[in-house]
Each structure stands twice: as C-alpha cells, then as structure tokens.
PDB file of N, CA and C in Angstrom:
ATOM      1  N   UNK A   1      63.385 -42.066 101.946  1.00  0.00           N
ATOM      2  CA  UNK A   1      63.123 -42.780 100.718  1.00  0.00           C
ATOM      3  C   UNK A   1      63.592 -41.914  99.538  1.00  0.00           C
ATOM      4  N   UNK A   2      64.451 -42.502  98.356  1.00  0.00           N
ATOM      5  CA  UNK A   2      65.213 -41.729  97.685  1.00  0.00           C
ATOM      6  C   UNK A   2      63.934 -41.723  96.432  1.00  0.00           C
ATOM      7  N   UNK A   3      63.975 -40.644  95.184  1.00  0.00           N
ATOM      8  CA  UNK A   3      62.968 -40.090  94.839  1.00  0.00           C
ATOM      9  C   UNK A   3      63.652 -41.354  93.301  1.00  0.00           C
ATOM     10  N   UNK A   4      62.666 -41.583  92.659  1.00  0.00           N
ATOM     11  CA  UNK A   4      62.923 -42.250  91.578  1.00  0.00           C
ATOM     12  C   UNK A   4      62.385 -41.472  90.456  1.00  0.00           C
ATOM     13  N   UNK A   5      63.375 -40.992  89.704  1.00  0.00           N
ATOM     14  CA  UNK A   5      63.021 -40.360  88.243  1.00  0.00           C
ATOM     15  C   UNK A   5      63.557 -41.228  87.135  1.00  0.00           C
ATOM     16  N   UNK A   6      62.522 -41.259  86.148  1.00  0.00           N
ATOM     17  CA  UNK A   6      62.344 -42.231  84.646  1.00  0.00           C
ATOM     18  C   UNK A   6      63.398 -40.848  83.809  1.00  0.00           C
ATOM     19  N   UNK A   7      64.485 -41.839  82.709  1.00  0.00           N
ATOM     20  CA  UNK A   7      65.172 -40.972  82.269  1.00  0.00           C
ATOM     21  C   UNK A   7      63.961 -40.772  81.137  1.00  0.00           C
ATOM     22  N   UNK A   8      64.790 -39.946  80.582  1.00  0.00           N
ATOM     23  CA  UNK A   8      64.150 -39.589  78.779  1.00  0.00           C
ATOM     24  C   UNK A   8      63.663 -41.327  78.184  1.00  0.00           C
ATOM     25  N   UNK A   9      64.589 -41.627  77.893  1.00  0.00           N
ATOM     26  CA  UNK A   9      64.934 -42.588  77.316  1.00  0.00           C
ATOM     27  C   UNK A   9      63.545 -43.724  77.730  1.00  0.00           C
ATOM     28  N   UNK A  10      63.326 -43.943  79.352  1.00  0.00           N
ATOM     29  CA  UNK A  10      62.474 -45.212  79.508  1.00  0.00           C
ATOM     30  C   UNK A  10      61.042 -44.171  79.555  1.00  0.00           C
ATOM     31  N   UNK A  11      61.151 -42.822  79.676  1.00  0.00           N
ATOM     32  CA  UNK A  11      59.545 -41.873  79.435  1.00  0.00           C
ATOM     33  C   UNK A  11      59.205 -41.852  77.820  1.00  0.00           C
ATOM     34  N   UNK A  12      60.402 -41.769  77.020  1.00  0.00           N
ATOM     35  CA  UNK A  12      59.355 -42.353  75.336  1.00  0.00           C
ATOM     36  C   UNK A  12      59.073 -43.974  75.321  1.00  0.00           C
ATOM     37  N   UNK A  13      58.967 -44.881  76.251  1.00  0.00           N
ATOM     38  CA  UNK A  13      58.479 -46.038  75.686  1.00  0.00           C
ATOM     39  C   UNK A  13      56.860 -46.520  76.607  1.00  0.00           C
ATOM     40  N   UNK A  14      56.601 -45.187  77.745  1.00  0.00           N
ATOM     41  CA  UNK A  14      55.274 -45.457  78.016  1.00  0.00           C
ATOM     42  C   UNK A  14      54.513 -46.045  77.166  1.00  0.00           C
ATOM     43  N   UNK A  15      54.083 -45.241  75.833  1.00  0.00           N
ATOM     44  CA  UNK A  15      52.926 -45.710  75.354  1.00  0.00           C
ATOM     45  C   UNK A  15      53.529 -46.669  73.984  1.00  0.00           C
ATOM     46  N   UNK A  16      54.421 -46.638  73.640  1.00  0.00           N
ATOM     47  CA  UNK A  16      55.051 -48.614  72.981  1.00  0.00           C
ATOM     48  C   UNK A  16      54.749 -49.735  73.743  1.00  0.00           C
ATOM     49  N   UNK A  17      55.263 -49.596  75.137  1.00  0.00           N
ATOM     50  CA  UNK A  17      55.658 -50.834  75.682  1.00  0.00           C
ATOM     51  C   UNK A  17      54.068 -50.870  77.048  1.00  0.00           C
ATOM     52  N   UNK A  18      53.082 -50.002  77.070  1.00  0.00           N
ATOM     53  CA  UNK A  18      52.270 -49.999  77.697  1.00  0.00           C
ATOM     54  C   UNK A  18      52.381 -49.864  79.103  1.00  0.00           C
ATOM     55  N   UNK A  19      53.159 -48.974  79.924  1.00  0.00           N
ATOM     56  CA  UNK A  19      53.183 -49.565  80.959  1.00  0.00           C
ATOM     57  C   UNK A  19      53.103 -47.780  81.705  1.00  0.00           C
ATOM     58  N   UNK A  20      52.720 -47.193  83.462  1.00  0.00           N
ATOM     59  CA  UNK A  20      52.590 -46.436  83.577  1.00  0.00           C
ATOM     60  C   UNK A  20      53.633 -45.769  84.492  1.00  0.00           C
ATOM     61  N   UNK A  21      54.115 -44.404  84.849  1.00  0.00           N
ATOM     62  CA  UNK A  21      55.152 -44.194  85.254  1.00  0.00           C
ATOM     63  C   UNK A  21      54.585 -45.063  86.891  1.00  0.00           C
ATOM     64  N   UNK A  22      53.584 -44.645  87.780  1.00  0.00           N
ATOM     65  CA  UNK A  22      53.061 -45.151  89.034  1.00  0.00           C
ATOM     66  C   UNK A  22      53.646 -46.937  89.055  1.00  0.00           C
ATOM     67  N   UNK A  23      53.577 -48.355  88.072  1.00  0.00           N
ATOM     68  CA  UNK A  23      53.627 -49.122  87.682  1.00  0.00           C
ATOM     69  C   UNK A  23      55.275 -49.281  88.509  1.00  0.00           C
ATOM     70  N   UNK A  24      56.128 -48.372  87.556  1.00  0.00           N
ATOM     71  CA  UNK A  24      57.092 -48.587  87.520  1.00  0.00           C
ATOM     72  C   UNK A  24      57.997 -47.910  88.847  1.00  0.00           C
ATOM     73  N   UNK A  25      57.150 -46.643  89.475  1.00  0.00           N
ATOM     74  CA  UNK A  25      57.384 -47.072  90.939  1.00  0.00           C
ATOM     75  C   UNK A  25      57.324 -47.719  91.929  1.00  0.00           C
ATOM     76  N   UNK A  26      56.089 -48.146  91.883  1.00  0.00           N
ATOM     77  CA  UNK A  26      55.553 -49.626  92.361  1.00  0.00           C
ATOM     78  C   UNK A  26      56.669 -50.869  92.842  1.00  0.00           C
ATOM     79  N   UNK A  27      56.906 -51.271  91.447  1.00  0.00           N
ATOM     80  CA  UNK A  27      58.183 -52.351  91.339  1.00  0.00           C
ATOM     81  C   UNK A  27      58.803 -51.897  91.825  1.00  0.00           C
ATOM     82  N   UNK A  28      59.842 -51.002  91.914  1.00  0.00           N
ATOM     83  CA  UNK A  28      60.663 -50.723  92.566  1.00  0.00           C
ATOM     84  C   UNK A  28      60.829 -50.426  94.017  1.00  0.00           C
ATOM     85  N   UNK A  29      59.314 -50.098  94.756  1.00  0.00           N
ATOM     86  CA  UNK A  29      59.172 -50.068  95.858  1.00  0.00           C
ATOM     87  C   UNK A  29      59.016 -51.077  96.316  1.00  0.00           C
ATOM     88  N   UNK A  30      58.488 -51.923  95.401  1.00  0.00           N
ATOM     89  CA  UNK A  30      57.860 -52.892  96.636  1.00  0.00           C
ATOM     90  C   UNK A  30      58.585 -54.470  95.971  1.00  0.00           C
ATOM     91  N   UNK A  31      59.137 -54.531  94.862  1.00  0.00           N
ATOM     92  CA  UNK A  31      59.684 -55.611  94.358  1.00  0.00           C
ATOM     93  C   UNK A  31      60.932 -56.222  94.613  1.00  0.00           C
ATOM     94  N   UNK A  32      61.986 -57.252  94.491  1.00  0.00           N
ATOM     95  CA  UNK A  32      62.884 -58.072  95.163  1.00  0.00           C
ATOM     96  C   UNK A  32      64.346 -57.412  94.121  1.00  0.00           C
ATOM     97  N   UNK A  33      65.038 -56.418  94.436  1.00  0.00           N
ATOM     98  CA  UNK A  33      65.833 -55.466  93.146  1.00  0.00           C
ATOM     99  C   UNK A  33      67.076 -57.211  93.138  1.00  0.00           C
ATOM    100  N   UNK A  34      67.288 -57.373  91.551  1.00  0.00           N
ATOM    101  CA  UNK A  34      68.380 -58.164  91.335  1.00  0.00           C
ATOM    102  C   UNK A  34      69.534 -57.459  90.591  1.00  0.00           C
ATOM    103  N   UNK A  35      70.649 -58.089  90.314  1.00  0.00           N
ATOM    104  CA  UNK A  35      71.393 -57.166  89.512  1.00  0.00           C
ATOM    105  C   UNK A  35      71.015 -57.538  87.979  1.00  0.00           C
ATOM    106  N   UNK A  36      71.399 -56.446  87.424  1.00  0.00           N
ATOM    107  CA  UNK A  36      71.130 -56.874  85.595  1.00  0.00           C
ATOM    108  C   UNK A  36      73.074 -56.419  85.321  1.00  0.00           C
ATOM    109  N   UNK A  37      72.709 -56.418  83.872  1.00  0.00           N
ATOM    110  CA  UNK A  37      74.374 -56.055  83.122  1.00  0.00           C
ATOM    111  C   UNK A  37      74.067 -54.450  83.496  1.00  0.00           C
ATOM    112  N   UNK A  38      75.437 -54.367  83.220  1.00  0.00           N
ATOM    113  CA  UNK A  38      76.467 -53.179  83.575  1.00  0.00           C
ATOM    114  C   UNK A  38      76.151 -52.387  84.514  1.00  0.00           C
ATOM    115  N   UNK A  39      76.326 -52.968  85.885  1.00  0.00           N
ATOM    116  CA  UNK A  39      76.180 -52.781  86.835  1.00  0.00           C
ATOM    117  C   UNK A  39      75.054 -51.970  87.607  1.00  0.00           C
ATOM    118  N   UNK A  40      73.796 -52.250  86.789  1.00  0.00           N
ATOM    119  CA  UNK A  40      72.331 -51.700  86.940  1.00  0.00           C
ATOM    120  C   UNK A  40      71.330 -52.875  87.646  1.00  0.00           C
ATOM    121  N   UNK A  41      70.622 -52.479  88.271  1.00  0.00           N
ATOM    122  CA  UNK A  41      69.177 -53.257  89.308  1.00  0.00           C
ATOM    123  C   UNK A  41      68.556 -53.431  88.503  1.00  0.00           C
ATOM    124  N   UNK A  42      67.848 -54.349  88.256  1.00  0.00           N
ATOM    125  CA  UNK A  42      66.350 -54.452  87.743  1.00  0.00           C
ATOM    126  C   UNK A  42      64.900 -54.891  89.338  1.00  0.00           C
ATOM    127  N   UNK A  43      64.252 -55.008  88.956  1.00  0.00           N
ATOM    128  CA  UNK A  43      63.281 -55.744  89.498  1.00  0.00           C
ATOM    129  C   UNK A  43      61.859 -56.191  88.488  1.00  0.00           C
ATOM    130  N   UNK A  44      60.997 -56.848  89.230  1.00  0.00           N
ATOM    131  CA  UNK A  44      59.836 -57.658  88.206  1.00  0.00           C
ATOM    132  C   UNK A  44      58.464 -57.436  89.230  1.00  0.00           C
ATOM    133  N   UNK A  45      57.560 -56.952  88.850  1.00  0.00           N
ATOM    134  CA  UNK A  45      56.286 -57.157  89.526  1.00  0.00           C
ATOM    135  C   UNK A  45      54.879 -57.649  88.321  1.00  0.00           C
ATOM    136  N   UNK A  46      54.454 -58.608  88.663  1.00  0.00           N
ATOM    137  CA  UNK A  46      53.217 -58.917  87.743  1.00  0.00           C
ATOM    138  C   UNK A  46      52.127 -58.166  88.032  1.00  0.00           C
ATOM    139  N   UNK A  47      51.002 -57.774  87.229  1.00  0.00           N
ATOM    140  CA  UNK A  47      49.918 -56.827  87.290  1.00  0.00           C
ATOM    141  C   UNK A  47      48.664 -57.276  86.925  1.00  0.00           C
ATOM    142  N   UNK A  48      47.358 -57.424  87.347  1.00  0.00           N
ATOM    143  CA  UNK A  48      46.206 -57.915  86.865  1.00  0.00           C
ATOM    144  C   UNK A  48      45.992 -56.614  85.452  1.00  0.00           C
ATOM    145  N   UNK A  49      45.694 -57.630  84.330  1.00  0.00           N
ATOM    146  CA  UNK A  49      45.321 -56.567  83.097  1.00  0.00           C
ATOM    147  C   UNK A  49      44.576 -56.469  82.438  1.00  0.00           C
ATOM    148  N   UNK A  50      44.089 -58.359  82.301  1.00  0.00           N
ATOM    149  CA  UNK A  50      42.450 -58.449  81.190  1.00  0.00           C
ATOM    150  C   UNK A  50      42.716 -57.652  80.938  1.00  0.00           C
ATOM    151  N   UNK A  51      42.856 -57.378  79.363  1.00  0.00           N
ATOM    152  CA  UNK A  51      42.692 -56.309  78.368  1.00  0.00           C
ATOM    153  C   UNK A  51      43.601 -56.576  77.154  1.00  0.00           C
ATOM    154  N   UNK A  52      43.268 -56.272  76.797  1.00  0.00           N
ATOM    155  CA  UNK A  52      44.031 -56.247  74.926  1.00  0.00           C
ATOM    156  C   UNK A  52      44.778 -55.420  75.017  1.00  0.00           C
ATOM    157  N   UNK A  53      46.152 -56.078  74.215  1.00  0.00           N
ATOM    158  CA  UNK A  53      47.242 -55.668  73.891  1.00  0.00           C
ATOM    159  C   UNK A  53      47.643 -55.880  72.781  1.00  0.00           C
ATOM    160  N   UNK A  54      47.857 -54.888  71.982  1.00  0.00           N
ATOM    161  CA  UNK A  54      47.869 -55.278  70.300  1.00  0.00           C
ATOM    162  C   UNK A  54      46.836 -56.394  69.244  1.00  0.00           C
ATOM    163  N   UNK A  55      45.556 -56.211  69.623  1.00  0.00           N
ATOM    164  CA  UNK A  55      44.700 -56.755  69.207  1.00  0.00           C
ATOM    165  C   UNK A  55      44.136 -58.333  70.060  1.00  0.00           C
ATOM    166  N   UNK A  56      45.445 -58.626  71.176  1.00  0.00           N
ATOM    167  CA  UNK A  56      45.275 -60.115  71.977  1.00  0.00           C
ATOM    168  C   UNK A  56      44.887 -59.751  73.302  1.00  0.00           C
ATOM    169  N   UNK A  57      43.630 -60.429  73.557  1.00  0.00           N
ATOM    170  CA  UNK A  57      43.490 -60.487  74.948  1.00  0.00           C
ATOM    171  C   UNK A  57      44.694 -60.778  76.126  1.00  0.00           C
ATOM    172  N   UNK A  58      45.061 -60.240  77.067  1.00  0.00           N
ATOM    173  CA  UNK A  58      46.137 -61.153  77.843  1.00  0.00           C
ATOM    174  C   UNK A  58      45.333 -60.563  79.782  1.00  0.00           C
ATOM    175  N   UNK A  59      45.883 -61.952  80.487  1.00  0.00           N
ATOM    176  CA  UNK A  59      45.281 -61.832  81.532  1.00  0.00           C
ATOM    177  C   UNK A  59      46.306 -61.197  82.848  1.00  0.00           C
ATOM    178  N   UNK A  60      47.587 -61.002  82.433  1.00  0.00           N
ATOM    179  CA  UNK A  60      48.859 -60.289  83.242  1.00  0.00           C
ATOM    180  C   UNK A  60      49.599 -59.568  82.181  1.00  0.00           C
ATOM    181  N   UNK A  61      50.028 -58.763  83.216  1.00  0.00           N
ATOM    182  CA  UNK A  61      50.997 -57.535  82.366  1.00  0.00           C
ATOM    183  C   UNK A  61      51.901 -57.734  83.397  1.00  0.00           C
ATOM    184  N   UNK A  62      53.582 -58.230  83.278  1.00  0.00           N
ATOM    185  CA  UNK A  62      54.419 -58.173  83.791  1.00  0.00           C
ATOM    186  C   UNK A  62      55.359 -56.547  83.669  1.00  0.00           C
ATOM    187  N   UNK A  63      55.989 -55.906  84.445  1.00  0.00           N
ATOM    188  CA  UNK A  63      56.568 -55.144  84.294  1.00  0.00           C
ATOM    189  C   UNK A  63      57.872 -55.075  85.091  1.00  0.00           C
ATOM    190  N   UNK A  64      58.842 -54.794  84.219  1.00  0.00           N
ATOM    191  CA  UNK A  64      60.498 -54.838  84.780  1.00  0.00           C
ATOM    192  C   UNK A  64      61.681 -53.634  84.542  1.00  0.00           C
ATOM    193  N   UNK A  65      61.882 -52.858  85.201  1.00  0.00           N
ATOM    194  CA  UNK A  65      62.191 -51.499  85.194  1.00  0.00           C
ATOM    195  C   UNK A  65      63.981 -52.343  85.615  1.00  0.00           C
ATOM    196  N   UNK A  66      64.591 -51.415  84.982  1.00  0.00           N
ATOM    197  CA  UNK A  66      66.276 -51.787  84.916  1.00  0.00           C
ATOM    198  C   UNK A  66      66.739 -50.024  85.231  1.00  0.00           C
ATOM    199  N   UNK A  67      67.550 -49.840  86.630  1.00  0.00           N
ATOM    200  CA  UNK A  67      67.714 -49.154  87.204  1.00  0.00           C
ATOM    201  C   UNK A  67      69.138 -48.704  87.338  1.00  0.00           C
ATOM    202  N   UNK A  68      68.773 -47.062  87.701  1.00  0.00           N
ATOM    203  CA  UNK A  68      70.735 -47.109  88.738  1.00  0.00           C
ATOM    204  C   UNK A  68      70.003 -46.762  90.214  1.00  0.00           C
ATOM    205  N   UNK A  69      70.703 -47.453  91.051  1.00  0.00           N
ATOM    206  CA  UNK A  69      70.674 -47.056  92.323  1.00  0.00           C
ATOM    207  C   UNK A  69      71.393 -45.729  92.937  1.00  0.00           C
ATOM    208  N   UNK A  70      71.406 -44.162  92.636  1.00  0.00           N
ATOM    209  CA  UNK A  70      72.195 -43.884  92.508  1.00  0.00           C
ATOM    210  C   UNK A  70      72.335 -42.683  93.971  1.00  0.00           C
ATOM    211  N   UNK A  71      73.477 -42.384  94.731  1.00  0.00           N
ATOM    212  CA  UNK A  71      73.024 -42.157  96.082  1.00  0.00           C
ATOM    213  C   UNK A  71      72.439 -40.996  96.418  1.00  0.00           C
ATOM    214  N   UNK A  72      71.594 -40.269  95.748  1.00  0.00           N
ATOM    215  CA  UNK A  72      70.514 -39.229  95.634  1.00  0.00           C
ATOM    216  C   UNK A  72      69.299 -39.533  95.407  1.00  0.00           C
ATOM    217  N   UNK A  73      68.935 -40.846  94.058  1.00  0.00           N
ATOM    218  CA  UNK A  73      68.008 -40.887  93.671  1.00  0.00           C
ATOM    219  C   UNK A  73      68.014 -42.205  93.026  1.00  0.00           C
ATOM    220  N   UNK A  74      67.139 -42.620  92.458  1.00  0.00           N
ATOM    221  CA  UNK A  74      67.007 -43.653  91.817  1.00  0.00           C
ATOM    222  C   UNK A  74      66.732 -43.498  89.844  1.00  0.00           C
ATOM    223  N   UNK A  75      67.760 -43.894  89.195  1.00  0.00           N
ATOM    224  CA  UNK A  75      67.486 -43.438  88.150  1.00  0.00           C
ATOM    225  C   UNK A  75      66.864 -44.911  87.458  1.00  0.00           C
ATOM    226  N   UNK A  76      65.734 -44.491  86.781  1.00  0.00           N
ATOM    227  CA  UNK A  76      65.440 -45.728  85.563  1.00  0.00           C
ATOM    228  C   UNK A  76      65.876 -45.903  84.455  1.00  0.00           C
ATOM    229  N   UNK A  77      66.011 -46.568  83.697  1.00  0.00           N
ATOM    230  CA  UNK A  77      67.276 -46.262  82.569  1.00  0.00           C
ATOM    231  C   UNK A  77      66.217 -46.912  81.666  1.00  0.00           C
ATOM    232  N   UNK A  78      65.412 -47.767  81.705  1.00  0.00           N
ATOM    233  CA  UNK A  78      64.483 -48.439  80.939  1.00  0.00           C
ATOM    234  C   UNK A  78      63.686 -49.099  81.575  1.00  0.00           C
ATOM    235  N   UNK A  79      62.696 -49.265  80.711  1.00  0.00           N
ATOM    236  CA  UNK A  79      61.339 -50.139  81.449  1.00  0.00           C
ATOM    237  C   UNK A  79      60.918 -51.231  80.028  1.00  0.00           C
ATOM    238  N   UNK A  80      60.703 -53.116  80.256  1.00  0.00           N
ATOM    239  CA  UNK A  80      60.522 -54.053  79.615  1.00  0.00           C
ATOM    240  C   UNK A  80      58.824 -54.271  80.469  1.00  0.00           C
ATOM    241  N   UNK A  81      58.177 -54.832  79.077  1.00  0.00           N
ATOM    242  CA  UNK A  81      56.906 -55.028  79.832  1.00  0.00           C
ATOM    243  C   UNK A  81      56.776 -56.527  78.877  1.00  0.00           C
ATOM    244  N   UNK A  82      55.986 -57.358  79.692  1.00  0.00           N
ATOM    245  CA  UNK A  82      55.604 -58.753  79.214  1.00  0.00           C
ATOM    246  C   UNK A  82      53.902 -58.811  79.233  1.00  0.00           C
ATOM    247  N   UNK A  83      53.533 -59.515  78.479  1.00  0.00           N
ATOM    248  CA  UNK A  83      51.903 -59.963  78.384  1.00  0.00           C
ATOM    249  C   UNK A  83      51.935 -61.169  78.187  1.00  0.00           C
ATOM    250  N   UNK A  84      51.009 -61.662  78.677  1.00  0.00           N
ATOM    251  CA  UNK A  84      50.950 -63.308  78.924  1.00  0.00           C
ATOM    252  C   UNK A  84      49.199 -63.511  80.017  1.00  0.00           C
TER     253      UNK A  84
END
C-alpha cells in the first residue's frame, strides 16, 4: 500500500475548509478514485457531522481530495469539503 502525503498546499486548508488529514486518507482508501482535470484522481466520501459549520447546523460533511497517483506514493494536491 503506497503511503499518501498531503502537499503544503492541501495541509494550509485543514482548518478553512474543515476537514482532517485521517478523513482524507480514508477517501482515498476506501472511496471509488475518478479522474478530475489535468490528469489528477479525485475521489468523494460522505461523513456523519451534526455540527456547525460557520454558524449553520449541517447533518453531512462531504469530503473530496484531488490527487496524483504517483508510483511511490500518493500525492494530494488539494482537499474540497461540502456541508449539507
């Protein structure tokens, strides 16, 4: 199993976009990888969250990590999070 490291880039938006590095291994382990643009993976896993998010209750936290598959490791290039 190849090791997945979060670049710089998707480790400053932990605490913006709410979401945890474990989260975003998760998806990637265990989620359905599609392709996104420029020739990067994404995948999508939904999360139980009840809890407030910017002052709104929400009852799921979606999370979607956009990847390189790369043949050492797995790089994350960014992480999108949804509430709903």
């Amino acid at each position: 199993m190849k090791p997945i490291r979060l670049s710089h880039h998707a480790r400053s938006y932990f605490s913006s976009r709410g979401f945890s590095e474990e989260e975003v291994v998760y998806a990637i382990r265990t989620g359905t990888w599609t392709p996104a643009s420029r020739s990067r993976l994404e995948c999508r896993i939904d999360v139980t969250f009840d809890a407030r998010w910017n002052g709104r209750l929400y009852a799921t936290k979606q999370v979607r990590p956009v990847f390189v598959d790369e043949p050492d490791e797995i790089v994350v290039v960014t992480v999108y999070t949804y509430y709903f």
